[in-house]
C-alpha atoms as a PDB file:
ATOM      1  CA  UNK A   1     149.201 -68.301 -42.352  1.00  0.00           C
ATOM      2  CA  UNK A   2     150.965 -66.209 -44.670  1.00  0.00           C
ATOM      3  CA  UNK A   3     149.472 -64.882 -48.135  1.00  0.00           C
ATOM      4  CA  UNK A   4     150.950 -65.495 -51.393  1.00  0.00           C
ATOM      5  CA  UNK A   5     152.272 -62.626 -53.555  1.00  0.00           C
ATOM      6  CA  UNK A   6     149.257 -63.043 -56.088  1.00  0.00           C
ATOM      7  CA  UNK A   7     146.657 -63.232 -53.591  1.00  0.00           C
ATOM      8  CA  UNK A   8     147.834 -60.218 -52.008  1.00  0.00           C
ATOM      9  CA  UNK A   9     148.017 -58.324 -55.295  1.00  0.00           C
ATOM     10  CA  UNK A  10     144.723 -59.547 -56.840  1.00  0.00           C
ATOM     11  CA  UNK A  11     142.937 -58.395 -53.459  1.00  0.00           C
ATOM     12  CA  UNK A  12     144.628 -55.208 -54.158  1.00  0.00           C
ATOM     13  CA  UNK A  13     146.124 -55.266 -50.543  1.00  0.00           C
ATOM     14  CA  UNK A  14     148.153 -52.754 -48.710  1.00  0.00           C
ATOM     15  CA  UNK A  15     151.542 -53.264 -46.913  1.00  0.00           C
ATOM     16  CA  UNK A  16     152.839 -50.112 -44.243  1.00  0.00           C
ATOM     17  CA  UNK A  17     155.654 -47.998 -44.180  1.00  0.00           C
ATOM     18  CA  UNK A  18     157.451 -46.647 -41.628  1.00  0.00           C
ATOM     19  CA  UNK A  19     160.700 -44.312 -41.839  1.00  0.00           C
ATOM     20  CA  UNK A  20     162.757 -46.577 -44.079  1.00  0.00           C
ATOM     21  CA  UNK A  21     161.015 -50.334 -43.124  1.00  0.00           C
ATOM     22  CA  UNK A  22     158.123 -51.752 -44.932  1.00  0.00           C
ATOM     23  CA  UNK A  23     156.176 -54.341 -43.816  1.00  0.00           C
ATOM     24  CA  UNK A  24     154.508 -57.120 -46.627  1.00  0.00           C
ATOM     25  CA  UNK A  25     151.756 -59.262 -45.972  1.00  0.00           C
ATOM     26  CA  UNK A  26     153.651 -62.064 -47.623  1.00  0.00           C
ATOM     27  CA  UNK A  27     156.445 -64.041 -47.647  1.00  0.00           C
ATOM     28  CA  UNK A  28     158.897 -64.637 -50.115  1.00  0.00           C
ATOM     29  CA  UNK A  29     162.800 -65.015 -51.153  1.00  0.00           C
ATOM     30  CA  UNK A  30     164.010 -61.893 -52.415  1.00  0.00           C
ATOM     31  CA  UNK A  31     166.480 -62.274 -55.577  1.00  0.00           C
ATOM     32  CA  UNK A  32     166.677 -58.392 -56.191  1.00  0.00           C
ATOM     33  CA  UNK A  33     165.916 -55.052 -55.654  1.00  0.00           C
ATOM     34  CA  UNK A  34     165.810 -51.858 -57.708  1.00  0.00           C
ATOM     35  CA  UNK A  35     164.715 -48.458 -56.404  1.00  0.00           C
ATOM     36  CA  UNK A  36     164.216 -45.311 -58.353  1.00  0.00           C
ATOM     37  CA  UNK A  37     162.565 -41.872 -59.169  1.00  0.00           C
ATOM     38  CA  UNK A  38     160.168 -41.670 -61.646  1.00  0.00           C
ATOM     39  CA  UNK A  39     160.406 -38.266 -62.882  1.00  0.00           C
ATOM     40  CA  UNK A  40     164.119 -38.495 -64.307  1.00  0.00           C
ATOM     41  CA  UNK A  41     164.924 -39.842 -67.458  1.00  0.00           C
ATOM     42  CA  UNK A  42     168.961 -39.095 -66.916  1.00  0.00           C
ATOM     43  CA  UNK A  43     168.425 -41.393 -63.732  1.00  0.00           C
ATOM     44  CA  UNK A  44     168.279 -45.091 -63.624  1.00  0.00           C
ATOM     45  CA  UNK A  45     167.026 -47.464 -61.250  1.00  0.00           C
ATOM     46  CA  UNK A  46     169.937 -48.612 -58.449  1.00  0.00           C
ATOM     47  CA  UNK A  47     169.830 -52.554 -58.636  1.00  0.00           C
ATOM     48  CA  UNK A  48     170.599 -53.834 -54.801  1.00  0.00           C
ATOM     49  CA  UNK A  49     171.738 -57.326 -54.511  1.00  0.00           C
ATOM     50  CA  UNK A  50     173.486 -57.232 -51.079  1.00  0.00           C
ATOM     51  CA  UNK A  51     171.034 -58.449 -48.253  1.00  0.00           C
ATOM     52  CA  UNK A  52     173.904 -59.697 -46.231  1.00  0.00           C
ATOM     53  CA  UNK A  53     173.759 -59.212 -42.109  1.00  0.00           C
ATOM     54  CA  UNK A  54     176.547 -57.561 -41.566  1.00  0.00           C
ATOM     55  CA  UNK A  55     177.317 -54.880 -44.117  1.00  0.00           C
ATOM     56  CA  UNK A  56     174.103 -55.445 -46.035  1.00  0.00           C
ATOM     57  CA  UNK A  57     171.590 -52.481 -47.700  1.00  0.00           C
ATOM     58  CA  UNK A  58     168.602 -54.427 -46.609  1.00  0.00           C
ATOM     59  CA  UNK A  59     167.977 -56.333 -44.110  1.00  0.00           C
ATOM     60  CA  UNK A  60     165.158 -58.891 -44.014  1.00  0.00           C
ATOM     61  CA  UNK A  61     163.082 -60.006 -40.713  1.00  0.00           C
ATOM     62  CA  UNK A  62     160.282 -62.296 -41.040  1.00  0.00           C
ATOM     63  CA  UNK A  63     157.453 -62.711 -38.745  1.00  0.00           C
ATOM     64  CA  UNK A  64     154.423 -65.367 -38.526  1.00  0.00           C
ATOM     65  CA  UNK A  65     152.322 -63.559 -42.150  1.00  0.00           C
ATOM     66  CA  UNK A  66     154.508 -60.569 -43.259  1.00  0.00           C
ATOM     67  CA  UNK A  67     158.070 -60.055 -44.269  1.00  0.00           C
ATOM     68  CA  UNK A  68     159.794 -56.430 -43.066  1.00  0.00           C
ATOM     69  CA  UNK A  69     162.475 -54.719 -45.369  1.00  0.00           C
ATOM     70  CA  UNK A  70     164.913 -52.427 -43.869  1.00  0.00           C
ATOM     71  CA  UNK A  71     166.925 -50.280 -46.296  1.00  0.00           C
ATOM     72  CA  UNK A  72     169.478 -49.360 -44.241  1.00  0.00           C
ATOM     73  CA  UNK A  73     170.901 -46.651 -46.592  1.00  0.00           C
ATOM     74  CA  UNK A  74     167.547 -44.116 -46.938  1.00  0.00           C
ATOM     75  CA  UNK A  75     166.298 -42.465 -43.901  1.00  0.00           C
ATOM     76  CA  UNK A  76     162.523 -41.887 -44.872  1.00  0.00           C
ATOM     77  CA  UNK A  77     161.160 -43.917 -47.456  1.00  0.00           C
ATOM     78  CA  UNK A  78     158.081 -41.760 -48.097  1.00  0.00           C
ATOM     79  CA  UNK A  79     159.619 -38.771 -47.781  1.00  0.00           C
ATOM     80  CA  UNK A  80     161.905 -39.638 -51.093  1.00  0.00           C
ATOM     81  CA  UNK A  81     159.652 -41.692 -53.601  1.00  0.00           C
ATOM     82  CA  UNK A  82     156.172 -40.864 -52.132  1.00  0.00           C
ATOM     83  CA  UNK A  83     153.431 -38.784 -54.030  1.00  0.00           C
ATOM     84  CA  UNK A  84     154.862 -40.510 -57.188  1.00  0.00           C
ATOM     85  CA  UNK A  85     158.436 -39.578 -57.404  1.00  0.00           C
ATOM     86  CA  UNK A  86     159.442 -43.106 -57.488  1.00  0.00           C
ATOM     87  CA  UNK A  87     159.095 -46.464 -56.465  1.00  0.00           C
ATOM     88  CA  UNK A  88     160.649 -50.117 -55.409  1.00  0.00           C
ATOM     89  CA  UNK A  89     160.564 -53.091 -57.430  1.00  0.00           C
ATOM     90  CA  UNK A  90     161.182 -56.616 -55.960  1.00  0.00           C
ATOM     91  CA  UNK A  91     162.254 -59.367 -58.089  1.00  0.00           C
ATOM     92  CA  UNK A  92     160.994 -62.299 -56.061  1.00  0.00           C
ATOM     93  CA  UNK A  93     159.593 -65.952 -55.755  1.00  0.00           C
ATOM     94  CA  UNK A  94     157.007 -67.430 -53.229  1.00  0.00           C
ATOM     95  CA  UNK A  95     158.807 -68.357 -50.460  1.00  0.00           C
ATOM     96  CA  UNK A  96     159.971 -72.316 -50.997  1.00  0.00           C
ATOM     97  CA  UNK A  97     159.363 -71.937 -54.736  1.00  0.00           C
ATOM     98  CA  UNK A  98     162.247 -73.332 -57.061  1.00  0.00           C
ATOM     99  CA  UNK A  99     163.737 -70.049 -57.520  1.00  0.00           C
ATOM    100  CA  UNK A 100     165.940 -71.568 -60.847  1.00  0.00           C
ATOM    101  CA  UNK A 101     162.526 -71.687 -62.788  1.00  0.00           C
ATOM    102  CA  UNK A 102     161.553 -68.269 -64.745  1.00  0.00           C
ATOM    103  CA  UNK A 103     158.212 -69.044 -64.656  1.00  0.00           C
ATOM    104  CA  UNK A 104     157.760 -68.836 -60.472  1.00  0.00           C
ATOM    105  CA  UNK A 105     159.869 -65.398 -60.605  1.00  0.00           C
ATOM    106  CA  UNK A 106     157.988 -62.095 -60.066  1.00  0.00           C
ATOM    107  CA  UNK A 107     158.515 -58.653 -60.647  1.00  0.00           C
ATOM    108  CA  UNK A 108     156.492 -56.683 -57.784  1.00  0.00           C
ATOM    109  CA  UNK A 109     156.236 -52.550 -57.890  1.00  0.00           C
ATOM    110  CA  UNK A 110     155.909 -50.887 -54.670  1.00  0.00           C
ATOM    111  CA  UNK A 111     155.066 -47.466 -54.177  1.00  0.00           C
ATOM    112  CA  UNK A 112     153.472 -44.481 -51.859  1.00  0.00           C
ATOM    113  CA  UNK A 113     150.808 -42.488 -53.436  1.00  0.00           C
ATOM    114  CA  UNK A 114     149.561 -40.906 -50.782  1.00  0.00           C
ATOM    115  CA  UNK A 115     150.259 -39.147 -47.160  1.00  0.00           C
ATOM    116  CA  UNK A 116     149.566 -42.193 -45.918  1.00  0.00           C
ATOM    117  CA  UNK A 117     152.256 -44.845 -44.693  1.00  0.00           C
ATOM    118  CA  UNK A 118     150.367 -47.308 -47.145  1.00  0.00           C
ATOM    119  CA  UNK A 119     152.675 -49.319 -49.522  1.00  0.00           C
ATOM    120  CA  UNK A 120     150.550 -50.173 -53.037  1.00  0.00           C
ATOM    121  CA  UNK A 121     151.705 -53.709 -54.687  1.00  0.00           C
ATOM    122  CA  UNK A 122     151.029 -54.404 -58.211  1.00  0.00           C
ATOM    123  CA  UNK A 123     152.696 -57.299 -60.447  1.00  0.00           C
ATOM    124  CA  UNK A 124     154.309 -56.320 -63.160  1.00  0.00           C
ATOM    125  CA  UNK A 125     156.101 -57.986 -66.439  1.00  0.00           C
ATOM    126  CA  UNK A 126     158.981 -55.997 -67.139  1.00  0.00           C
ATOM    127  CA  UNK A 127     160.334 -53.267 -65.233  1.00  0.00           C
ATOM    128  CA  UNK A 128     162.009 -51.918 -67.512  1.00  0.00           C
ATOM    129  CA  UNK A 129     158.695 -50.559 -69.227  1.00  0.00           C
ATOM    130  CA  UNK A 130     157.143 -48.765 -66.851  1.00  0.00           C
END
């Protein structure tokens, strides 16, 4: 059985990374996505809405407890926003939540710290103020 988004980032889980796919040991529905470097103030965030099969810039595959993200436009995840240069922030409900109430919407970081494939989650209010 799947984990819920808070579980997972009150246990201060992990997901994995590999090339330009990271796994999630959640599930949920995916409203938005906006990926970015954190050492530029000139550059803002790129907001990806399109998760569409055929000419979409992520694609989403679910399995039994985790959800994989493919962003089909960066060839090594890691490689660009690792050791701190940036991260991923998913604007997301649980999966089967009412996705029309604010309240049940979540705004989860991503990032890679390390030299590690690990993904770090944290929930966050705004990300806009980070």
């Amino acid at each position: 059985m799947s984990k819920t988004i808070q579980e997972v980032t009150d246990a201060k889980g992990t997901g994995f990374l590999i090339k330009n796919s990271i796994f999630l040991p959640f599930h949920f529905e995916l409203l938005s996505v906006w990926i970015g470097k954190d050492m530029s103030l000139l550059s803002k965030p790129e907001l990806i809405t399109d998760f569409s099969y055929k000419k979409g810039e992520i694609f989403i595959r679910e399995g039994e407890t985790y959800t994989n993200l493919i962003f089909v436009n960066h060839g090594e995840l890691k490689r660009e926003y690792g050791h701190y240069k940036g991260h991923i922030i998913l604007y997301c409900t649980e999966k089967g939540d009412d996705v029309f109430d604010k309240d049940r919407r979540h705004y989860v970081k991503l990032s890679f710290h390390d030299d590690t494939n690990n993904v770090y989650m944290e929930l966050i209010d705004d990300p806009f103020e980070l």
